[in-house]
PDB file of N, CA and C in Angstrom:
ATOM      1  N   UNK A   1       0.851  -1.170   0.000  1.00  0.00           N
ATOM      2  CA  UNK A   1       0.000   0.000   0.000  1.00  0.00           C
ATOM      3  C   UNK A   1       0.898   1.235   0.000  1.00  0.00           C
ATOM      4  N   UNK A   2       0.891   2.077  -0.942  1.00  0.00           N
ATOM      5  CA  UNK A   2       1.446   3.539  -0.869  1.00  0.00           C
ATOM      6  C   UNK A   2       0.460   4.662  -0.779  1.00  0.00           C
ATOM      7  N   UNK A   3       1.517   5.496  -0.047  1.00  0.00           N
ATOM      8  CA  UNK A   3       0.709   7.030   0.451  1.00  0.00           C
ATOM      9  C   UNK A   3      -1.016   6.939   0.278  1.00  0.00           C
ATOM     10  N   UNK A   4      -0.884   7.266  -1.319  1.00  0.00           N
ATOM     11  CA  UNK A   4      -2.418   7.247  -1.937  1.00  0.00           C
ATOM     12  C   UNK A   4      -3.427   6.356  -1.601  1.00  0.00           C
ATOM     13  N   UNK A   5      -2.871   5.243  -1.512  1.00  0.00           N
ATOM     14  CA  UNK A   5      -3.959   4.066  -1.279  1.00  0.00           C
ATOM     15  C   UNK A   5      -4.133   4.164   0.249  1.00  0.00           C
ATOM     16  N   UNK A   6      -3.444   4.444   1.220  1.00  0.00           N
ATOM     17  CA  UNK A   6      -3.293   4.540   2.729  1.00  0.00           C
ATOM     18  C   UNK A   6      -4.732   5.875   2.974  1.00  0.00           C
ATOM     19  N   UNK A   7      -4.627   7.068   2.320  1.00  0.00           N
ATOM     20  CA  UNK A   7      -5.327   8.165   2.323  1.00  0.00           C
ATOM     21  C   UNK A   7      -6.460   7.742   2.076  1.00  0.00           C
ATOM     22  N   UNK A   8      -6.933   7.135   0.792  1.00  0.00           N
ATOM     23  CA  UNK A   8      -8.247   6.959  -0.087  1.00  0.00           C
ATOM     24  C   UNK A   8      -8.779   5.644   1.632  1.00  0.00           C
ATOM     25  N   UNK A   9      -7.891   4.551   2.314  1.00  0.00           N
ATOM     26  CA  UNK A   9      -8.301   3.766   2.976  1.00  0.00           C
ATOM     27  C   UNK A   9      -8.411   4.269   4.076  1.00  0.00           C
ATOM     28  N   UNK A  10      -8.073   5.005   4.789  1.00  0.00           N
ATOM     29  CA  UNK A  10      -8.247   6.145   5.926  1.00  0.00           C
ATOM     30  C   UNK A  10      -9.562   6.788   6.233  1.00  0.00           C
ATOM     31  N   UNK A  11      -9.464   7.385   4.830  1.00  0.00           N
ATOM     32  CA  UNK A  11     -10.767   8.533   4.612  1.00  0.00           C
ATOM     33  C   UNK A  11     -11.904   7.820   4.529  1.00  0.00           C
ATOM     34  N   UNK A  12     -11.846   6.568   3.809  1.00  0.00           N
ATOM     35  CA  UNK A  12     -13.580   5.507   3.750  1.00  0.00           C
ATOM     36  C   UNK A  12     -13.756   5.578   5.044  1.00  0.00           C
ATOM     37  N   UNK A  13     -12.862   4.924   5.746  1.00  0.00           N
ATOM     38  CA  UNK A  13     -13.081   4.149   7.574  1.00  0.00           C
ATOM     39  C   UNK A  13     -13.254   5.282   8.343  1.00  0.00           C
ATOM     40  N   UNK A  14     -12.388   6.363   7.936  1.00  0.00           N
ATOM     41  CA  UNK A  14     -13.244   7.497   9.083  1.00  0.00           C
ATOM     42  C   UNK A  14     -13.968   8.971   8.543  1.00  0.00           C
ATOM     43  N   UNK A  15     -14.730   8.434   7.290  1.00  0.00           N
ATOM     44  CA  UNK A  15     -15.618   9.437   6.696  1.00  0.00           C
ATOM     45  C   UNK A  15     -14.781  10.781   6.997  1.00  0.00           C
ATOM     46  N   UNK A  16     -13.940  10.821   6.533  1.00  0.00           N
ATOM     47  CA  UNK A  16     -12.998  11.932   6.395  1.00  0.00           C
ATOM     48  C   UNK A  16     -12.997  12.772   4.840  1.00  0.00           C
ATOM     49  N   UNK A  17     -13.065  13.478   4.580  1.00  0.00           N
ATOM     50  CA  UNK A  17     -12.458  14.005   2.682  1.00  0.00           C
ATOM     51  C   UNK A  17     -11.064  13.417   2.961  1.00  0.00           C
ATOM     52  N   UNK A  18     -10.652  13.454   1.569  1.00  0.00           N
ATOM     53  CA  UNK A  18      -9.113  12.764   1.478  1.00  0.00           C
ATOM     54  C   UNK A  18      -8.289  13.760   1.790  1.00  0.00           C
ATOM     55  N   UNK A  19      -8.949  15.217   1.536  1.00  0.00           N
ATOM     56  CA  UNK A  19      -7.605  16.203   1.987  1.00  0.00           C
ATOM     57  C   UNK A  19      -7.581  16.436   3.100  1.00  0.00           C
ATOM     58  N   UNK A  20      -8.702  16.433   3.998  1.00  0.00           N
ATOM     59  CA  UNK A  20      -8.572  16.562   5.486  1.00  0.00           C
ATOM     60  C   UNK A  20      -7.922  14.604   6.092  1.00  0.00           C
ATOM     61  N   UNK A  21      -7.789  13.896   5.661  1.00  0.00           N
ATOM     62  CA  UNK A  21      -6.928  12.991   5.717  1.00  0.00           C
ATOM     63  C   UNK A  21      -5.886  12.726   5.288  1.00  0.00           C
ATOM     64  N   UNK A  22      -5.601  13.458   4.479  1.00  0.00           N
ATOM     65  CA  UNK A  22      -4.269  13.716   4.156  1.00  0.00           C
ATOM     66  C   UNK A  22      -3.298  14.156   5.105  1.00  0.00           C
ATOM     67  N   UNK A  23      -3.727  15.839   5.484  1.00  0.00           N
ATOM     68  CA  UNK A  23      -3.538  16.426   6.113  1.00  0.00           C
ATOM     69  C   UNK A  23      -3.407  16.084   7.951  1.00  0.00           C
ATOM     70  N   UNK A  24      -4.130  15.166   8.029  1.00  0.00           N
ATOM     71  CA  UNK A  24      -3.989  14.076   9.666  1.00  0.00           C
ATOM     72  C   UNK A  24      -2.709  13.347   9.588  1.00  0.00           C
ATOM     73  N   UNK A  25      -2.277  12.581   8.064  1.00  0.00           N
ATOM     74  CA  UNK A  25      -1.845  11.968   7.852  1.00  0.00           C
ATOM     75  C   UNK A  25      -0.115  12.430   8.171  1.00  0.00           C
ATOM     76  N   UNK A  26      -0.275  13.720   7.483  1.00  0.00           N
ATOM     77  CA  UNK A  26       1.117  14.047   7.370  1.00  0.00           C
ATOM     78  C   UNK A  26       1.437  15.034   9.030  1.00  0.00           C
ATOM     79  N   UNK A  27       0.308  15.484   9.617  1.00  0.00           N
ATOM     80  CA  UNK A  27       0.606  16.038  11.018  1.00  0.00           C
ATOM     81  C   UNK A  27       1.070  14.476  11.487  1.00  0.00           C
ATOM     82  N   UNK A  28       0.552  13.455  11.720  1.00  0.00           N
ATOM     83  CA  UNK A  28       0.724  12.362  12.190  1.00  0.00           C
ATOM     84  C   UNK A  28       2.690  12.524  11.889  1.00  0.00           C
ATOM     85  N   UNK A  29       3.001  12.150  10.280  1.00  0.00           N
ATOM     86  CA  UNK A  29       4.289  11.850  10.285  1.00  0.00           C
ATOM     87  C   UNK A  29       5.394  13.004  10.776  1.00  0.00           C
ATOM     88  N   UNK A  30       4.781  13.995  10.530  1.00  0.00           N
ATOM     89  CA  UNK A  30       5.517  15.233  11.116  1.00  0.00           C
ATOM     90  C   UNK A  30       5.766  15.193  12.679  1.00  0.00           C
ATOM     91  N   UNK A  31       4.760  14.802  13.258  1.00  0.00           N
ATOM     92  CA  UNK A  31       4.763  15.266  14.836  1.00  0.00           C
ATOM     93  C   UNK A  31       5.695  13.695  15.161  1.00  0.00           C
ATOM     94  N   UNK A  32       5.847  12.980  14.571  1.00  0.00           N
ATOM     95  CA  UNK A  32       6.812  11.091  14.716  1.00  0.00           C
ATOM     96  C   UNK A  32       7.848  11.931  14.608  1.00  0.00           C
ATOM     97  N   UNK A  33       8.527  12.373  13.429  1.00  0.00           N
ATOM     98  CA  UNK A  33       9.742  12.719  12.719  1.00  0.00           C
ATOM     99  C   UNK A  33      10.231  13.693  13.754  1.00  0.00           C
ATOM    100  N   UNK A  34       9.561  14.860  14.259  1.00  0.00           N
ATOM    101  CA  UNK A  34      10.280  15.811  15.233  1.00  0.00           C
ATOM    102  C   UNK A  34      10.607  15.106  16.910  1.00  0.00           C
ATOM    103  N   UNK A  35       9.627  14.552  16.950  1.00  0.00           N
ATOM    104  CA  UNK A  35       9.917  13.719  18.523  1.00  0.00           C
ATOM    105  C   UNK A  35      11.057  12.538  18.303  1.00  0.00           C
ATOM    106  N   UNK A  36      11.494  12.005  16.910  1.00  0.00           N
ATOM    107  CA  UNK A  36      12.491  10.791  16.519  1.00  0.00           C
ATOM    108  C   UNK A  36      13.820  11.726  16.884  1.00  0.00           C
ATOM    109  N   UNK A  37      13.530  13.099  15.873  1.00  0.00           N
ATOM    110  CA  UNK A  37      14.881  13.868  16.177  1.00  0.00           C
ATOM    111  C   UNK A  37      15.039  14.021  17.455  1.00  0.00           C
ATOM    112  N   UNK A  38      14.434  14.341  18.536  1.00  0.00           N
ATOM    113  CA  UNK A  38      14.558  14.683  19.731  1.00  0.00           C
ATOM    114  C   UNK A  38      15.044  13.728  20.846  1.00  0.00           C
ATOM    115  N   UNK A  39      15.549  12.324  20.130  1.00  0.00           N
ATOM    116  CA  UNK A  39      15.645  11.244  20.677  1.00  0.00           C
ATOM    117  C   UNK A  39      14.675  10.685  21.535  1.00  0.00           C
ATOM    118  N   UNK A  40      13.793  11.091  21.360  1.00  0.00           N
ATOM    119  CA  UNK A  40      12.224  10.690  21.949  1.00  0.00           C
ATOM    120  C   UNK A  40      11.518   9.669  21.534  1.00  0.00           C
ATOM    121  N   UNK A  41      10.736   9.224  22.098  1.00  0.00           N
ATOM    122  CA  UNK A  41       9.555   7.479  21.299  1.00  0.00           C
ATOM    123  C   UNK A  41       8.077   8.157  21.298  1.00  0.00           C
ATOM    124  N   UNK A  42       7.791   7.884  20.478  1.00  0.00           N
ATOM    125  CA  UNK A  42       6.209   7.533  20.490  1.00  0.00           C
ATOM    126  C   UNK A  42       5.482   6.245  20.723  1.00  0.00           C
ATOM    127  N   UNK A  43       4.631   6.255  21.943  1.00  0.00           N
ATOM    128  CA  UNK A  43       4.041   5.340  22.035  1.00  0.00           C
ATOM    129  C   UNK A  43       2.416   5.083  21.473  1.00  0.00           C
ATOM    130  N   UNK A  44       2.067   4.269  20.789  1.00  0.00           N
ATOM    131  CA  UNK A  44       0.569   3.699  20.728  1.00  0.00           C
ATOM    132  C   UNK A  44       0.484   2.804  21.205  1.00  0.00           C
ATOM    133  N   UNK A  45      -0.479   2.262  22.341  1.00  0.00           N
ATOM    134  CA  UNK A  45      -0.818   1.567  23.376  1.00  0.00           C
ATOM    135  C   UNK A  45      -1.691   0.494  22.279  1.00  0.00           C
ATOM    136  N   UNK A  46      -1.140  -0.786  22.227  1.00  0.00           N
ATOM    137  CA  UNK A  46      -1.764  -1.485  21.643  1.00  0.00           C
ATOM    138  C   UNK A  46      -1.519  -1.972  20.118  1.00  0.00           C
ATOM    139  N   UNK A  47      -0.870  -0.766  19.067  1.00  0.00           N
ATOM    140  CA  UNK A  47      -0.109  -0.481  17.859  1.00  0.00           C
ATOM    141  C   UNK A  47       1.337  -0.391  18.252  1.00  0.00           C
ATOM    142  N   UNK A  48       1.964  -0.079  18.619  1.00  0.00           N
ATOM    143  CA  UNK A  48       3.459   0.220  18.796  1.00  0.00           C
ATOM    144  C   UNK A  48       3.994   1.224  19.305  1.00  0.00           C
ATOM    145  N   UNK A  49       5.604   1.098  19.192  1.00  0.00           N
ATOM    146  CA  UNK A  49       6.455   2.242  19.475  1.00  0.00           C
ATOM    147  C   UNK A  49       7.134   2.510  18.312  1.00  0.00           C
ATOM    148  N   UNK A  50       7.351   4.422  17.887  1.00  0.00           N
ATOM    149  CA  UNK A  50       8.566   4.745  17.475  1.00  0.00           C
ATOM    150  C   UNK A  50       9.547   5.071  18.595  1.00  0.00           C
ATOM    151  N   UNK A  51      10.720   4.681  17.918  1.00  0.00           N
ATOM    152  CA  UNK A  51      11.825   5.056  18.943  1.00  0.00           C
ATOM    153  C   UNK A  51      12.893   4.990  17.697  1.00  0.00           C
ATOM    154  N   UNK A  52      14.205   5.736  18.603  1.00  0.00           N
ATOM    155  CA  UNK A  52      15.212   5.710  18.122  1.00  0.00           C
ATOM    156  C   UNK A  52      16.527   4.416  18.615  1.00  0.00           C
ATOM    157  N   UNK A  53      17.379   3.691  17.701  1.00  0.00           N
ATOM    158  CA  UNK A  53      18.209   3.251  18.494  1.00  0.00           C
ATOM    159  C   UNK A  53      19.766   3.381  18.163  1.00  0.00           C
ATOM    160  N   UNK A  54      20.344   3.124  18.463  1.00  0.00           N
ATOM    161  CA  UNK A  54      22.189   3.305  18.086  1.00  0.00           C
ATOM    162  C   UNK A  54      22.697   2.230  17.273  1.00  0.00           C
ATOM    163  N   UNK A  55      23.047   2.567  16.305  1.00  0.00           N
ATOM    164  CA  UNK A  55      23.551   1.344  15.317  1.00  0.00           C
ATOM    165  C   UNK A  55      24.951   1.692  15.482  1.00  0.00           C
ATOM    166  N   UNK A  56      25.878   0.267  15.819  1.00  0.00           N
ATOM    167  CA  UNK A  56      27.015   0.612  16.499  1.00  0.00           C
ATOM    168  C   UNK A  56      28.111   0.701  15.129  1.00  0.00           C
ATOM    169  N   UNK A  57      29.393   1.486  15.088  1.00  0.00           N
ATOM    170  CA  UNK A  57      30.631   1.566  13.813  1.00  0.00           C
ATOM    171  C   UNK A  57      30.679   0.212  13.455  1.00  0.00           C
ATOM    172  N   UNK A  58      30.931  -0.315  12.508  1.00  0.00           N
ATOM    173  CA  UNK A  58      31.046  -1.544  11.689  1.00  0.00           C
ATOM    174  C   UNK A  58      31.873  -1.721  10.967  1.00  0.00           C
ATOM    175  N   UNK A  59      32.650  -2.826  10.228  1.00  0.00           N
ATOM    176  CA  UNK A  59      33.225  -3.185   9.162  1.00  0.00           C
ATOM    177  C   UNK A  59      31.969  -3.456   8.433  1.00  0.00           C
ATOM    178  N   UNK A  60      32.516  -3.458   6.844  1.00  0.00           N
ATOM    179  CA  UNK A  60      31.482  -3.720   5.553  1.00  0.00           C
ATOM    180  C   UNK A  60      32.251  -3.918   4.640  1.00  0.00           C
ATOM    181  N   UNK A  61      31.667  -4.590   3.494  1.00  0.00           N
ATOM    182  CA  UNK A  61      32.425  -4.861   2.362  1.00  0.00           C
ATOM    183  C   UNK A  61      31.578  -3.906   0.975  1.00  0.00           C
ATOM    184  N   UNK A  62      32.397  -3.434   0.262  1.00  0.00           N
ATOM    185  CA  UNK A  62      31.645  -2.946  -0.807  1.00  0.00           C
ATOM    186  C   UNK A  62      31.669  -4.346  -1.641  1.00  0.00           C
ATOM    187  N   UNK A  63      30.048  -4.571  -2.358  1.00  0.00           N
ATOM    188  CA  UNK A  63      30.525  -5.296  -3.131  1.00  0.00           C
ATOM    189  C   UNK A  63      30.807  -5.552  -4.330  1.00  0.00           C
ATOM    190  N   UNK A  64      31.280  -4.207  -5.242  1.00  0.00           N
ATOM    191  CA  UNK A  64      31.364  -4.224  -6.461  1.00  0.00           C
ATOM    192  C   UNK A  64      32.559  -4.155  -6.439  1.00  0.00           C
ATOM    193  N   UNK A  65      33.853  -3.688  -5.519  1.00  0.00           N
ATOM    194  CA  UNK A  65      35.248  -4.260  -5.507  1.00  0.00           C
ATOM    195  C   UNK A  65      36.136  -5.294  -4.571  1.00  0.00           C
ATOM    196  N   UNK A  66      35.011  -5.279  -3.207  1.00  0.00           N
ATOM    197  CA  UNK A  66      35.495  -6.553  -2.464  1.00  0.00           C
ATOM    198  C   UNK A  66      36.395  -6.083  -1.408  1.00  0.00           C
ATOM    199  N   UNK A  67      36.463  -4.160  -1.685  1.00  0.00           N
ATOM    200  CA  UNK A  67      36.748  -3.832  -0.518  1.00  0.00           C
ATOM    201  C   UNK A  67      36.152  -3.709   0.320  1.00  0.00           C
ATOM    202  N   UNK A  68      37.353  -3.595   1.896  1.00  0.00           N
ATOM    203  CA  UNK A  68      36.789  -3.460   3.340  1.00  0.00           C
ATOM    204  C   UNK A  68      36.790  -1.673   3.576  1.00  0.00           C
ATOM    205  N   UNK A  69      35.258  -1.505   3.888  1.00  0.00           N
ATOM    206  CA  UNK A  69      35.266   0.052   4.463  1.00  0.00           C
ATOM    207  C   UNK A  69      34.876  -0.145   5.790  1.00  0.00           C
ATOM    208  N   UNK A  70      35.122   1.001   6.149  1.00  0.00           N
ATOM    209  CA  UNK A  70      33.885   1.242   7.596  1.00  0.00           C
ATOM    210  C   UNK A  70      32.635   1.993   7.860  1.00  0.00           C
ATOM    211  N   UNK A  71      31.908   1.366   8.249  1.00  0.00           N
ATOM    212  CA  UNK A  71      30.349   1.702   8.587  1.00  0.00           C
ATOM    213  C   UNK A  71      30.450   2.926   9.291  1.00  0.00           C
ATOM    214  N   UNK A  72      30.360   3.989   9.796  1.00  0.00           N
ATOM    215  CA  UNK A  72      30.009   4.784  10.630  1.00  0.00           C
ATOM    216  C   UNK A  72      28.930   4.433  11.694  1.00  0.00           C
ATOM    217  N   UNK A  73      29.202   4.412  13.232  1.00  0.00           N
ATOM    218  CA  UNK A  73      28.047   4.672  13.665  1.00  0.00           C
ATOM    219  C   UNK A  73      26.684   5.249  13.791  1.00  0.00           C
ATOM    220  N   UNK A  74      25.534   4.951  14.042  1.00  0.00           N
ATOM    221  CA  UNK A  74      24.306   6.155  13.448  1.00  0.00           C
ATOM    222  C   UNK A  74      23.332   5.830  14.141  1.00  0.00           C
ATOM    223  N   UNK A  75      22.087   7.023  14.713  1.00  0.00           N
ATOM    224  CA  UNK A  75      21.072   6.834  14.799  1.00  0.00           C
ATOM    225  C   UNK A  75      19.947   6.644  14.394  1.00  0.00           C
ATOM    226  N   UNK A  76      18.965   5.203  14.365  1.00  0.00           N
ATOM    227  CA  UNK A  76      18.258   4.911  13.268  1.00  0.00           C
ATOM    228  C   UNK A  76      16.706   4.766  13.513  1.00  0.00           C
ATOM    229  N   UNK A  77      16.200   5.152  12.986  1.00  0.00           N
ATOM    230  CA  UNK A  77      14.577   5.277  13.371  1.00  0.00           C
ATOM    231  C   UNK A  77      14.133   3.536  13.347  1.00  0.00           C
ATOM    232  N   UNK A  78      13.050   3.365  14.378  1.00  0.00           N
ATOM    233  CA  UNK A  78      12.833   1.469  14.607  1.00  0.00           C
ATOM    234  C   UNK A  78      10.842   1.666  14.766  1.00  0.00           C
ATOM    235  N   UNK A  79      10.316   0.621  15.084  1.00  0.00           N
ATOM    236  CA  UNK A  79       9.002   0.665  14.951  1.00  0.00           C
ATOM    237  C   UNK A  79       9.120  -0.752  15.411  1.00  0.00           C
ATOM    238  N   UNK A  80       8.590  -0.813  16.696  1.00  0.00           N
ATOM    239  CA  UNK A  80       8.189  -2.022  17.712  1.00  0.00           C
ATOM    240  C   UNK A  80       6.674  -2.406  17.807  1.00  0.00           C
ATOM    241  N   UNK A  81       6.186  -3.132  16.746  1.00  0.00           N
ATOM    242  CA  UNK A  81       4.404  -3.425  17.414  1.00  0.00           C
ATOM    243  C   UNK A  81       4.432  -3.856  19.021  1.00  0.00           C
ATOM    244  N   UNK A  82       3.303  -3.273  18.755  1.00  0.00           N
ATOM    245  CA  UNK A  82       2.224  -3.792  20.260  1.00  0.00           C
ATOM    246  C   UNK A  82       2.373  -5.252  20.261  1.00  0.00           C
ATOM    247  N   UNK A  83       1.884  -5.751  21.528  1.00  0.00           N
ATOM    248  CA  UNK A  83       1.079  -7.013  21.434  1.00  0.00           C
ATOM    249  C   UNK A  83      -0.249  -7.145  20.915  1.00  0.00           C
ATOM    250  N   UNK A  84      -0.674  -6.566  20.902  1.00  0.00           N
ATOM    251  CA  UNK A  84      -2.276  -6.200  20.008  1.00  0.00           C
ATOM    252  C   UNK A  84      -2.435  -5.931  18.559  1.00  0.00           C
ATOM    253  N   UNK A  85      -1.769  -5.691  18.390  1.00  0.00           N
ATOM    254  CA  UNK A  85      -0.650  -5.650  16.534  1.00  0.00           C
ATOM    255  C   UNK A  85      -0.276  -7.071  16.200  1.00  0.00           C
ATOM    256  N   UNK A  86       0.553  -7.109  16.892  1.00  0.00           N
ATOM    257  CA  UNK A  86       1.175  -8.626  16.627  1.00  0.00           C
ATOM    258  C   UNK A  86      -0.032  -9.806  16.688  1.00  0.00           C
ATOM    259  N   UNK A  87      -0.956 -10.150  18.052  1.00  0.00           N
ATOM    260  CA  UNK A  87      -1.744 -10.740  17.884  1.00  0.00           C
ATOM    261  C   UNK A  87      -2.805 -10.593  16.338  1.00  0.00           C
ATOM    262  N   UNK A  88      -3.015  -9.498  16.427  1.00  0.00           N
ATOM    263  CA  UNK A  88      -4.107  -9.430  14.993  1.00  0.00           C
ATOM    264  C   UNK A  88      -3.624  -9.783  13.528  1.00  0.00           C
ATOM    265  N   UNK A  89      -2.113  -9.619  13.841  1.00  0.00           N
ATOM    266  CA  UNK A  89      -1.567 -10.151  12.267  1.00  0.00           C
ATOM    267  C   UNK A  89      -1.456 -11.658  12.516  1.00  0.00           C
ATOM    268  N   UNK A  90      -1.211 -12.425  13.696  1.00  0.00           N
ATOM    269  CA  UNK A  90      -0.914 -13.670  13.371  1.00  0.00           C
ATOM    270  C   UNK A  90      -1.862 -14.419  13.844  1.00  0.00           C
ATOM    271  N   UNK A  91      -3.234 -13.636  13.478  1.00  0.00           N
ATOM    272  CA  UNK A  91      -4.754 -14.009  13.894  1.00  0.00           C
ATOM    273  C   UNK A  91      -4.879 -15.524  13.072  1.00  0.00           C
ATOM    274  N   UNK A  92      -5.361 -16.849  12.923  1.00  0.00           N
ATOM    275  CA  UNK A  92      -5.431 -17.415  12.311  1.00  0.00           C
ATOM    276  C   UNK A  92      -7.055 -17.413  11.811  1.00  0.00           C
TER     277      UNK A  92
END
């Protein structure tokens, strides 16, 4: 599912117009993205967590010459379901 199809499926389920769901849509990713920078989590009780975590310096290989570089350490955006998430996807 991309953007478009997420909006048009949003807006049926909560009788929304698509631009005023749009517009939820992207406050939604905006208000994630500034609290990620802030090294902060978002929690949904039941859906998940954003959070941030530390991806530690590394060796790597490029592999179009087979050289060894190094990874840089970095902070990387993660997404932890709920148990209530998880149960409903592996609903049988």
């Amino acid at each position: 599912m991309n953007k478009a199809e997420l909006v048009e499926a949003m807006a049926k389920e909560s009788g929304l117009s698509k631009a005023a769901t749009e517009k939820a849509l992207k406050a939604f990713t905006d208000t994630v993205t500034k609290e990620l920078k802030k090294k902060g989590k978002v929690q949904l009780i039941g859906f998940g967590t954003f959070e941030t975590r530390k991806r530690a310096a590394r060796n790597g290989r490029n592999p179009q010459t087979g050289k060894d570089i190094k990874i840089a350490a970095a902070t990387v955006p993660a997404f932890k379901a709920g148990k209530a998430l998880k149960d409903l996807v592996n609903k049988k």
